[in-house]
Protein backbone atom coordinates (compact mmCIF):
# COMPACT_ATOMS: atom_id res chain seq x y z
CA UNK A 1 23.19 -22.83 10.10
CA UNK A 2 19.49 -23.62 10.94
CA UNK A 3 17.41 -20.52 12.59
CA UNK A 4 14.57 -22.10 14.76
CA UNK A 5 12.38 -19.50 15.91
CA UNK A 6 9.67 -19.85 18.43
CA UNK A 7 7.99 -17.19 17.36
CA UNK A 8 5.35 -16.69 14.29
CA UNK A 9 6.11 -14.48 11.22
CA UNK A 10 3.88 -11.97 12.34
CA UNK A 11 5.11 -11.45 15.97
CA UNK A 12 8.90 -11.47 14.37
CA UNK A 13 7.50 -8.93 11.99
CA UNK A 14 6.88 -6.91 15.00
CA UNK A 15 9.41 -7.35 16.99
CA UNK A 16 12.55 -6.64 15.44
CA UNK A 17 10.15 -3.73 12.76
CA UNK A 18 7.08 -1.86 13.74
CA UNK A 19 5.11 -4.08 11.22
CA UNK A 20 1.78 -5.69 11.70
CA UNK A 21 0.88 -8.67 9.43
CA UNK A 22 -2.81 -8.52 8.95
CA UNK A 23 -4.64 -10.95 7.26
CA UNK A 24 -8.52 -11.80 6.60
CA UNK A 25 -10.43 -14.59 7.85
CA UNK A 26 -11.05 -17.59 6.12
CA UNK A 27 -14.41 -17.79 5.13
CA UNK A 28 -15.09 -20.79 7.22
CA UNK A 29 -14.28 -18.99 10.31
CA UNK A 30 -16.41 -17.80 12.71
CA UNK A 31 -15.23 -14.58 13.11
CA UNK A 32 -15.60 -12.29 10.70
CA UNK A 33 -14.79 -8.95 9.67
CA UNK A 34 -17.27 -6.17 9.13
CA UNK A 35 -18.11 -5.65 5.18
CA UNK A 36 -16.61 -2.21 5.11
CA UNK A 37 -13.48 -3.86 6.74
CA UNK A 38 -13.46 -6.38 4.31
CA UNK A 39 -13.87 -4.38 1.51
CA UNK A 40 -10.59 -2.49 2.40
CA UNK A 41 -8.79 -4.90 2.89
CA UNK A 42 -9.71 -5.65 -0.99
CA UNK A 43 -9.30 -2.55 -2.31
CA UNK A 44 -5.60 -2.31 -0.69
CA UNK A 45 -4.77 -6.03 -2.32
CA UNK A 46 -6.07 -4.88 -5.36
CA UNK A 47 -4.09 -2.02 -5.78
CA UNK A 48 -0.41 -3.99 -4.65
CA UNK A 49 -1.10 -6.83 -6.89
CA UNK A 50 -1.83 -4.11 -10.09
CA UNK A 51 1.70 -2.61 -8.57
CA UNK A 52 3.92 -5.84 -8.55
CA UNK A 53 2.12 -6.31 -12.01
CA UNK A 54 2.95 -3.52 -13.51
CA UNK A 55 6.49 -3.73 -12.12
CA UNK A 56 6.84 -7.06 -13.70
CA UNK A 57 4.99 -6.45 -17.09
CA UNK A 58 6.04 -3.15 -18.05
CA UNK A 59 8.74 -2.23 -16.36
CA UNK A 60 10.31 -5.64 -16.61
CA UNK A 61 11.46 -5.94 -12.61
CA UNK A 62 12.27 -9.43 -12.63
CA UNK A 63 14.58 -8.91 -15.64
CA UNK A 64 17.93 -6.75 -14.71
CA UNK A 65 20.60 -8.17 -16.02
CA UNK A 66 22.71 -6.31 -13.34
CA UNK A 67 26.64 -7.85 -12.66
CA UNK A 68 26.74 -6.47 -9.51
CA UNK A 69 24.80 -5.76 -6.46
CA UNK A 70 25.17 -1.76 -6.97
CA UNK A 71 24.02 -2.24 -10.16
CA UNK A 72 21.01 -4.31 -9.50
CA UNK A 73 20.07 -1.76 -6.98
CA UNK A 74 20.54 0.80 -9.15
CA UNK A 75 18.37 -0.82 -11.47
CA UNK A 76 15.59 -1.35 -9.34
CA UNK A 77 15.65 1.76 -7.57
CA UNK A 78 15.37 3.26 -11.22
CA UNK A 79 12.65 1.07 -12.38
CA UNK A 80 10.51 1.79 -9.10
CA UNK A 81 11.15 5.90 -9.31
CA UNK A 82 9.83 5.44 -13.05
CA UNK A 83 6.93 3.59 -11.77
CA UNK A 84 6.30 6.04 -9.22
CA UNK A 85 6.61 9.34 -11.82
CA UNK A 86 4.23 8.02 -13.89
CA UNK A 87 1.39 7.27 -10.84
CA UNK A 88 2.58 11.43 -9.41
CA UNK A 89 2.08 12.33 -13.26
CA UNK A 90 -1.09 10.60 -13.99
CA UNK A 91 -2.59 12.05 -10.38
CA UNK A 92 -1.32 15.80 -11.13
CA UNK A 93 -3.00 15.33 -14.47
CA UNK A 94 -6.32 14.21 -12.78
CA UNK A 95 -6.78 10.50 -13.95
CA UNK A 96 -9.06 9.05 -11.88
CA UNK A 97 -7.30 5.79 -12.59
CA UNK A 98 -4.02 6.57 -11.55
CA UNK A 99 -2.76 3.41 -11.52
CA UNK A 100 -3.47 2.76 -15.55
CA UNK A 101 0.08 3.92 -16.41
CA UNK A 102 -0.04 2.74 -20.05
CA UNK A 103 -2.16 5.59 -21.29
CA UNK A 104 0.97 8.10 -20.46
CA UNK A 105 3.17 6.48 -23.41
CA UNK A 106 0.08 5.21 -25.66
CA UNK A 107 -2.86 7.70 -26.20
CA UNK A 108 -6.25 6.40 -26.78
């Protein structure tokens, strides 16, 4: 069965979920963003992509070995509440760097 859609991923994204796909410019376009806007939009990336790699590096994510699809959910949910404990732990200790989950299982 072939889905054609005249619509673009961003006003399906919409439609059917209140999500809005934002992306930056190009840096050969003419319109830019402002810096500050810019420099969100970096920080934000930043902080998904140290996420997914974390999910993938230390908390093995891609890797479930799950037989069924209640177990790989359970799996994942697991692995992502882990991952979240340790960022809630690392923040109610005051680590600026909440995000550098590491240092809760190996001390400098």
């Amino acid at each position: 069965m072939e889905v054609v859609s005249t619509l673009t991923t961003a006003e399906e994204l919409w439609q059917y979920n209140p999500i809005r796909l934002l992306t930056k410019p190009r840096k050969n376009q003419k319109k830019q963003l402002p810096e500050h806007t810019r420099r969100l939009y970096d920080s934000v990336r930043h902080m998904i992509e140290t996420v997914n790699s974390q999910l993938e590096a230390q908390f093995s994510i891609e890797t479930t070995r799950a037989h069924t699809l209640w177990g790989l959910c359970a799996r994942l949910y697991t692995k992502m509440t882990a991952h979240t404990l340790c960022i809630c732990i690392n923040r109610l200790l005051g680590v600026p760097d909440y995000l550098k989950i590491k240092r809760l299982a190996f001390h400098n």
